[in-house]
N, C-alpha and C. Protein backbone atom coordinates (compact mmCIF):
# COMPACT_ATOMS: atom_id res chain seq x y z
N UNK A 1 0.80 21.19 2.95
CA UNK A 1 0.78 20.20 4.00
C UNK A 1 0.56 18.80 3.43
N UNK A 2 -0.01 18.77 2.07
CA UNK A 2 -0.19 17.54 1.64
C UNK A 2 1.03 16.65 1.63
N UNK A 3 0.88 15.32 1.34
CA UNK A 3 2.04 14.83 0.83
C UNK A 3 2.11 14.23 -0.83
N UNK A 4 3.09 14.25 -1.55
CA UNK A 4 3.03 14.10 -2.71
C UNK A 4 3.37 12.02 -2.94
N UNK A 5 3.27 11.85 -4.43
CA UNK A 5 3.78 10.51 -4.64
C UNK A 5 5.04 10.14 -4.58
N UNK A 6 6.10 11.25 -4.78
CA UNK A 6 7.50 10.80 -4.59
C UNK A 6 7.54 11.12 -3.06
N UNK A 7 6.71 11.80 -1.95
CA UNK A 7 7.22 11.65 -0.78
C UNK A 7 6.88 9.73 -0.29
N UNK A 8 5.88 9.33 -0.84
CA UNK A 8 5.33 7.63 -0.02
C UNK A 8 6.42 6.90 -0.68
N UNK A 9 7.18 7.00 -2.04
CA UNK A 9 7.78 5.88 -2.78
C UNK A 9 9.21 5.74 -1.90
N UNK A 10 9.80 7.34 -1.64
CA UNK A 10 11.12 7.80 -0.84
C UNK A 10 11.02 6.95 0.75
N UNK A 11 9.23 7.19 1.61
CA UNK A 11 9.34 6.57 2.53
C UNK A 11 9.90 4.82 2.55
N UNK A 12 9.32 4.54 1.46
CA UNK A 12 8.94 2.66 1.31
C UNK A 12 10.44 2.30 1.11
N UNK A 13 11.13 3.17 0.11
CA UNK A 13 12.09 3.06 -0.08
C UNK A 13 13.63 3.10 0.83
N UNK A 14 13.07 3.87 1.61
CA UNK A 14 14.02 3.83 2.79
C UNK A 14 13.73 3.53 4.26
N UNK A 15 12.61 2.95 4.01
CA UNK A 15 12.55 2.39 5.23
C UNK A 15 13.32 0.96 5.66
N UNK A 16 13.88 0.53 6.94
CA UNK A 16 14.47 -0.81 6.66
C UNK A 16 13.09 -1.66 7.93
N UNK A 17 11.88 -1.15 8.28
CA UNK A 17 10.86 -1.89 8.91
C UNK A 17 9.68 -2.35 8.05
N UNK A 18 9.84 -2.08 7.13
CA UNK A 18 8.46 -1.66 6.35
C UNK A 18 8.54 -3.02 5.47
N UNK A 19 7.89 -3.82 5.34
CA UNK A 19 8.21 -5.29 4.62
C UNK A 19 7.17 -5.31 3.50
N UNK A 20 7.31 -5.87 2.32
CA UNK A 20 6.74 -6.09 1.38
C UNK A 20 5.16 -6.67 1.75
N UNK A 21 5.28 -7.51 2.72
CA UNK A 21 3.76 -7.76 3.12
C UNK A 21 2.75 -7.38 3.91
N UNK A 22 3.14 -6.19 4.39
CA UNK A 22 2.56 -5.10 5.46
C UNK A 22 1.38 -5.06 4.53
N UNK A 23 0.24 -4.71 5.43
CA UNK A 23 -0.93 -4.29 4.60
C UNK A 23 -1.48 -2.53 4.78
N UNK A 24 -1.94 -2.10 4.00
CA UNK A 24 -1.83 -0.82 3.75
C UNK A 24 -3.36 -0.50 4.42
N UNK A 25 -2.85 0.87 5.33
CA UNK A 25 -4.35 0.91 5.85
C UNK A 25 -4.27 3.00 5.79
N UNK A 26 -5.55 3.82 6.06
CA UNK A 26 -5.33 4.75 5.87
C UNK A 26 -5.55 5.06 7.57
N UNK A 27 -5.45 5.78 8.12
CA UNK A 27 -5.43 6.66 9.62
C UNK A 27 -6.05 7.83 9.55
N UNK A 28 -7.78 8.15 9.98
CA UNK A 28 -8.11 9.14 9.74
C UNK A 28 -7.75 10.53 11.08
N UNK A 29 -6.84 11.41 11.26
CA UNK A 29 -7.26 12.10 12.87
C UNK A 29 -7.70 13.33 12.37
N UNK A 30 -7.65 13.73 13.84
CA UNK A 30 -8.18 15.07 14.22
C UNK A 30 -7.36 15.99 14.43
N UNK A 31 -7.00 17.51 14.12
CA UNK A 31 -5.72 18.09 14.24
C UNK A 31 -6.14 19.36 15.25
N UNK A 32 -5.53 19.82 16.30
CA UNK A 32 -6.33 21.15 16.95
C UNK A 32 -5.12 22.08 15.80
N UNK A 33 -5.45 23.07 16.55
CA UNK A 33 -5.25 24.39 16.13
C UNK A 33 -3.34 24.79 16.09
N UNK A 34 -3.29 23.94 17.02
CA UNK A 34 -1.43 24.22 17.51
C UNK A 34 -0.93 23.34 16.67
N UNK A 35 -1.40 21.77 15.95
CA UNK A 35 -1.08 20.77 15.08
C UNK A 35 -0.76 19.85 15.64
N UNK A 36 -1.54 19.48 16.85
CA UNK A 36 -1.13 18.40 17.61
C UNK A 36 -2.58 17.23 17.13
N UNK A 37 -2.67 16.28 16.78
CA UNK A 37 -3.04 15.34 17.08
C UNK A 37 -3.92 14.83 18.34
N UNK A 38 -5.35 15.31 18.39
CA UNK A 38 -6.11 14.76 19.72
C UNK A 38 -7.02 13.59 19.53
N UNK A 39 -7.64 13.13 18.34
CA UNK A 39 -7.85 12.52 17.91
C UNK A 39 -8.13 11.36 16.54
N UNK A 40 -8.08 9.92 17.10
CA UNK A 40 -8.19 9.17 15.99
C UNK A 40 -9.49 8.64 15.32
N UNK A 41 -10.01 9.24 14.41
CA UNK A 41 -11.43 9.39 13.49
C UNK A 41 -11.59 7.84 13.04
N UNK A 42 -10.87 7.21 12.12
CA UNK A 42 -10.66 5.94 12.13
C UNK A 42 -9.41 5.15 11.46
N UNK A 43 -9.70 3.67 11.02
CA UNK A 43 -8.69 3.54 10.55
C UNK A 43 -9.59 2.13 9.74
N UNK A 44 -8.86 2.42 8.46
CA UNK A 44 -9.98 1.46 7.37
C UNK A 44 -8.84 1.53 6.69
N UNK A 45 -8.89 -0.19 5.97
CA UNK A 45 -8.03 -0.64 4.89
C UNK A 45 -7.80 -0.01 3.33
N UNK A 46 -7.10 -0.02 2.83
CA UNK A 46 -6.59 0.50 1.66
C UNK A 46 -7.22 -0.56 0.27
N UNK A 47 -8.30 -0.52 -0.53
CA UNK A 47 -8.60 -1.69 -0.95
C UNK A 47 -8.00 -1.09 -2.24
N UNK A 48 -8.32 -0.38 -2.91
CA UNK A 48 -7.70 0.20 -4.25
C UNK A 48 -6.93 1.47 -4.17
N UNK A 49 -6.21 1.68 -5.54
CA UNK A 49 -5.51 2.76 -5.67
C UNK A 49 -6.02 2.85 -7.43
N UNK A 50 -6.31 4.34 -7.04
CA UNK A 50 -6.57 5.37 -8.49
C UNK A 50 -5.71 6.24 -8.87
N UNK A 51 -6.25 7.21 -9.77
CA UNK A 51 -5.36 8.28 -10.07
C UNK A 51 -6.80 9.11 -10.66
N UNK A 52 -6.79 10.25 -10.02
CA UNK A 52 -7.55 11.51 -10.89
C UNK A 52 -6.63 12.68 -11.26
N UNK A 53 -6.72 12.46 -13.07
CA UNK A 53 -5.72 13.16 -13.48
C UNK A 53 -5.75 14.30 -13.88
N UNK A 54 -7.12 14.94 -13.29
CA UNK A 54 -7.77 15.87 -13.90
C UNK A 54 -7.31 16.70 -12.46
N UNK A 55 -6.93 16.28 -11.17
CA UNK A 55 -7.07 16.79 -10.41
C UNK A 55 -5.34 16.71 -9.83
N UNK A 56 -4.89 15.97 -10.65
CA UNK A 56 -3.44 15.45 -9.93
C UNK A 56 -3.38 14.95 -8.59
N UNK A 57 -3.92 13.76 -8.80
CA UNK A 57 -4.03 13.05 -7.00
C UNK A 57 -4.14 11.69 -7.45
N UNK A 58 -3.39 11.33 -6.55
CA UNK A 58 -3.17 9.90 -6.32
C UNK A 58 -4.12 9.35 -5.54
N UNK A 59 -5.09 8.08 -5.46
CA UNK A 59 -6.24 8.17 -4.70
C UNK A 59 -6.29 6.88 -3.75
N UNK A 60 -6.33 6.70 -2.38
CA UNK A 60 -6.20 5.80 -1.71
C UNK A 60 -7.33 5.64 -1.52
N UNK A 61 -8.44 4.30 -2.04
CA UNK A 61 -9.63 4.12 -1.99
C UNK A 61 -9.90 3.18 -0.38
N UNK A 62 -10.41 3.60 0.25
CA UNK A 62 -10.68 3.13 1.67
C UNK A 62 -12.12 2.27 1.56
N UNK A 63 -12.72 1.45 2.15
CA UNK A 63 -13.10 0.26 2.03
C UNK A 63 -13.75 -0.39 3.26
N UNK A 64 -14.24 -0.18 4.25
CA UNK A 64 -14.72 -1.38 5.26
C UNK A 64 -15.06 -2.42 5.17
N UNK A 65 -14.42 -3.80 5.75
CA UNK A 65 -14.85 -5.09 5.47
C UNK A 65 -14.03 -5.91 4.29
N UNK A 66 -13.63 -4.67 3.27
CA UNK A 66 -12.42 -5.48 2.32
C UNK A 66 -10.73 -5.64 3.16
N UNK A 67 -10.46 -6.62 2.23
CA UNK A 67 -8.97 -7.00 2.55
C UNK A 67 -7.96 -5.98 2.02
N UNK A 68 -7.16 -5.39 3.13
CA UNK A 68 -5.82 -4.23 2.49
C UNK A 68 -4.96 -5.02 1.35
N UNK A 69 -4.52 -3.81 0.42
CA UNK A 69 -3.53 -4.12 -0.06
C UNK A 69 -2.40 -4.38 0.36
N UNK A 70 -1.34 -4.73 -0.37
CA UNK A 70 -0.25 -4.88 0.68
C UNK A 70 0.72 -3.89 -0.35
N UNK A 71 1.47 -3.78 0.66
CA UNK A 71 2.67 -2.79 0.12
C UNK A 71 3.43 -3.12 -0.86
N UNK A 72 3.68 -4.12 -1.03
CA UNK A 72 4.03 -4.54 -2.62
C UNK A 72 3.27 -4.49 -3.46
N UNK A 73 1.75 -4.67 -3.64
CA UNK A 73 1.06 -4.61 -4.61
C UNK A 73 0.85 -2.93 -4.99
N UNK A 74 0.80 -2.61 -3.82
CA UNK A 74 0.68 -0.56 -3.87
C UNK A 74 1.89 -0.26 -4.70
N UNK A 75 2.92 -0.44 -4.23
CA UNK A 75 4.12 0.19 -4.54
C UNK A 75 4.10 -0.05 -6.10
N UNK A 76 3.88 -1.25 -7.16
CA UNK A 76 4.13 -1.23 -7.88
C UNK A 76 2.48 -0.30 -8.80
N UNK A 77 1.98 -0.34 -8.33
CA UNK A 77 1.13 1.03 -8.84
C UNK A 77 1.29 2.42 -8.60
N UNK A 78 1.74 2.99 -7.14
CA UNK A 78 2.28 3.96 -7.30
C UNK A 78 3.27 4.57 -8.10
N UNK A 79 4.44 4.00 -8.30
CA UNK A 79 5.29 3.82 -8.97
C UNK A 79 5.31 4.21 -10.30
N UNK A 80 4.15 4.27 -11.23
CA UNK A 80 4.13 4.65 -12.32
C UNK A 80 2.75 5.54 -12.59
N UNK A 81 2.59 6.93 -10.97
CA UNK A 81 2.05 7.56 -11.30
C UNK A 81 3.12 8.95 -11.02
N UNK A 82 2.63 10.12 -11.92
CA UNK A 82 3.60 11.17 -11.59
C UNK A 82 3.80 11.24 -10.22
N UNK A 83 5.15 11.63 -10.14
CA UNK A 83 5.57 11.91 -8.71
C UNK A 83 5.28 13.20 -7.97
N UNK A 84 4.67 14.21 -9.23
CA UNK A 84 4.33 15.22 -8.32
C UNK A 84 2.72 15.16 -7.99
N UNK A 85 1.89 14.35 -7.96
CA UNK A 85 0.32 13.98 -7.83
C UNK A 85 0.43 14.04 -6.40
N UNK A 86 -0.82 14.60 -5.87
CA UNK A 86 -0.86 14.93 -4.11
C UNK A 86 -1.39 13.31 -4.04
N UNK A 87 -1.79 13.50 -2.55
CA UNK A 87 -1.85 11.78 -1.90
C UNK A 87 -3.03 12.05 -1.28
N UNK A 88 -4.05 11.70 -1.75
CA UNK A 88 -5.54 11.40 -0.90
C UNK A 88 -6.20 10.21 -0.50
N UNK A 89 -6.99 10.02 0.47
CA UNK A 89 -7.75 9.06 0.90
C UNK A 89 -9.31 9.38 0.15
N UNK A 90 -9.39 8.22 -0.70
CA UNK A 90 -10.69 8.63 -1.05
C UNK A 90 -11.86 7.77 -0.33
N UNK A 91 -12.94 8.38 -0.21
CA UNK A 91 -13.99 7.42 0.31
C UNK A 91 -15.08 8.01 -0.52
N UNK A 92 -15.71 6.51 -0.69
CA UNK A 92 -16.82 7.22 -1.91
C UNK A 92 -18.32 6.48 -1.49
N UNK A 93 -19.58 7.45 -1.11
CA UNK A 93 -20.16 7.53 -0.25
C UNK A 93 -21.62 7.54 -1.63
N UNK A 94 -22.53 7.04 -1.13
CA UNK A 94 -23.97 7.54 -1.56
C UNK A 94 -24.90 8.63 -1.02
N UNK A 95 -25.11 9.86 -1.42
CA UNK A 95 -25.92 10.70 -0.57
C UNK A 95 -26.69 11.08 -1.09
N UNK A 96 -28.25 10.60 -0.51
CA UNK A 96 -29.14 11.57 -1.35
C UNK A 96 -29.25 11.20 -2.92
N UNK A 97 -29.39 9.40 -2.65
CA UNK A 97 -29.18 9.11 -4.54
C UNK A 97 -28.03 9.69 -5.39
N UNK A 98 -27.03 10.33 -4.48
CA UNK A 98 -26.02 10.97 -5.59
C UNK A 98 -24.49 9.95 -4.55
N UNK A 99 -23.92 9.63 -5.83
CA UNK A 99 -22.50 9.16 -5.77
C UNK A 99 -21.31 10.64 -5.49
N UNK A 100 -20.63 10.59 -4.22
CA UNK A 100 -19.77 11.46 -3.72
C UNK A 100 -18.69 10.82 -3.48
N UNK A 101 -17.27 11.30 -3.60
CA UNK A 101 -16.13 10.82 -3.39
C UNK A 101 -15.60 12.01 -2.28
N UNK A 102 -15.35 11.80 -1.31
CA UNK A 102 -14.88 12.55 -0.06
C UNK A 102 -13.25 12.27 0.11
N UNK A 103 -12.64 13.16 -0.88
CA UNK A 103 -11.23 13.09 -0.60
C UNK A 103 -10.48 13.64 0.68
N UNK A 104 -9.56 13.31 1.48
CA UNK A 104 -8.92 13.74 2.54
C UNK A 104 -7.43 14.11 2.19
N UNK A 105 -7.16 14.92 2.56
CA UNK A 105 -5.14 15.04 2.26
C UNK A 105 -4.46 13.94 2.73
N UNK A 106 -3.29 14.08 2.32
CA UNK A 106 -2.46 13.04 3.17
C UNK A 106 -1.67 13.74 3.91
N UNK A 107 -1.15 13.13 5.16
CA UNK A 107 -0.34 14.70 5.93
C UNK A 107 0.72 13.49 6.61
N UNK A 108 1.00 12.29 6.36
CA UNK A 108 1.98 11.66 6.97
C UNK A 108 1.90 9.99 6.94
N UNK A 109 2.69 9.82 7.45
CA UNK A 109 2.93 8.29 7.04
C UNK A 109 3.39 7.73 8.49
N UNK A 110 3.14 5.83 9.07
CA UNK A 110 3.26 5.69 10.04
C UNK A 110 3.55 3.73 9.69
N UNK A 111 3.78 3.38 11.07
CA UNK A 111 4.14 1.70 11.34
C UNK A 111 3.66 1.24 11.89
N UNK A 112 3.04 0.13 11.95
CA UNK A 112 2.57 -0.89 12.93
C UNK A 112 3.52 -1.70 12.40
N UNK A 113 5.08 -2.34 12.79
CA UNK A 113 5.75 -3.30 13.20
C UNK A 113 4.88 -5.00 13.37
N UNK A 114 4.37 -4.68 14.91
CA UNK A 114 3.84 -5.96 15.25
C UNK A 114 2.95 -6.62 14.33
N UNK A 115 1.94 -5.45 14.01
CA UNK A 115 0.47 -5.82 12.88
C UNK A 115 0.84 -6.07 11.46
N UNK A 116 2.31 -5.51 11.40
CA UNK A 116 2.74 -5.28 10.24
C UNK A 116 1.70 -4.55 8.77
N UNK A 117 1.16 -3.71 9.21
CA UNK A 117 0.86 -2.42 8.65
C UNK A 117 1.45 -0.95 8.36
N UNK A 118 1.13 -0.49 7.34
CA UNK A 118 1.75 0.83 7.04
C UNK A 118 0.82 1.66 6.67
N UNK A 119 0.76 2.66 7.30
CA UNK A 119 -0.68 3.71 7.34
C UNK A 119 0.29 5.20 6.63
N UNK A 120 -1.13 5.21 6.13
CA UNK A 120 -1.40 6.66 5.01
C UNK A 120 -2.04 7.79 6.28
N UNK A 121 -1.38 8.34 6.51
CA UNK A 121 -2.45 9.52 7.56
C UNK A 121 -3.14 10.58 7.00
N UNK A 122 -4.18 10.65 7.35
CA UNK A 122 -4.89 12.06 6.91
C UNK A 122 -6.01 12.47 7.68
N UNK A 123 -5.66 13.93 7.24
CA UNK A 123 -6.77 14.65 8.12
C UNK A 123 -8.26 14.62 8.13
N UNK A 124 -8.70 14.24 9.53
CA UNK A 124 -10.28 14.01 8.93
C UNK A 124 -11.08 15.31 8.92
């Protein structure tokens, strides 16, 4: 169900809405049981992009209060990570004096036109 790095480069790439200055945000929902979509968990900007290569994942570092990347600056980092690396949202949390990174899948991709944003979806 994940999505990989050559599925986001194929989207950007063929999209004709998707503009170089869109800012990149991630979309956290909620999925029931049938795979419908009942709820939206949140939605927080894209401030960095990693790679854990130990794990093969591409890492969408999420951020409150920072400024999104924009899709041109993403693209040319994605771009020169393997294309078969899954696509996660990472959020990296303090608990308990211990540093945690709470990865999420990626399960789809989406538009805001007007806002001119392009969202990473994943399951919360």
């Amino acid at each position: 169900m994940s999505k990989y790095v050559g599925c986001i480069i194929n989207e950007l790439e063929e999209s004709e809405v998707i503009d170089n200055d869109f800012g990149l945000f991630v979309i956290s929902v909620k999925i029931d049981d049938s795979g419908e979509i009942y709820e939206t968990e949140s939605i927080e900007p894209i401030n960095k992009i990693g790679v854990d290569i130990e794990h093969e994942e591409c890492l969408f570092h999420v951020s409150s209060g920072k400024e999104a990347l924009k899709v041109s600056e993403a693209y040319t980092e994605i771009a020169m990570i393997d294309s078969g690396f899954s696509l996660v949202s990472a959020l990296e949390k303090t608990l308990d004096d211990s540093w945690v990174r709470i990865d999420n899948p990626v399960i789809g991709f989406g538009e805001n036109i007007d806002d001119k944003r392009f969202f990473i979806v994943c399951q919360a």
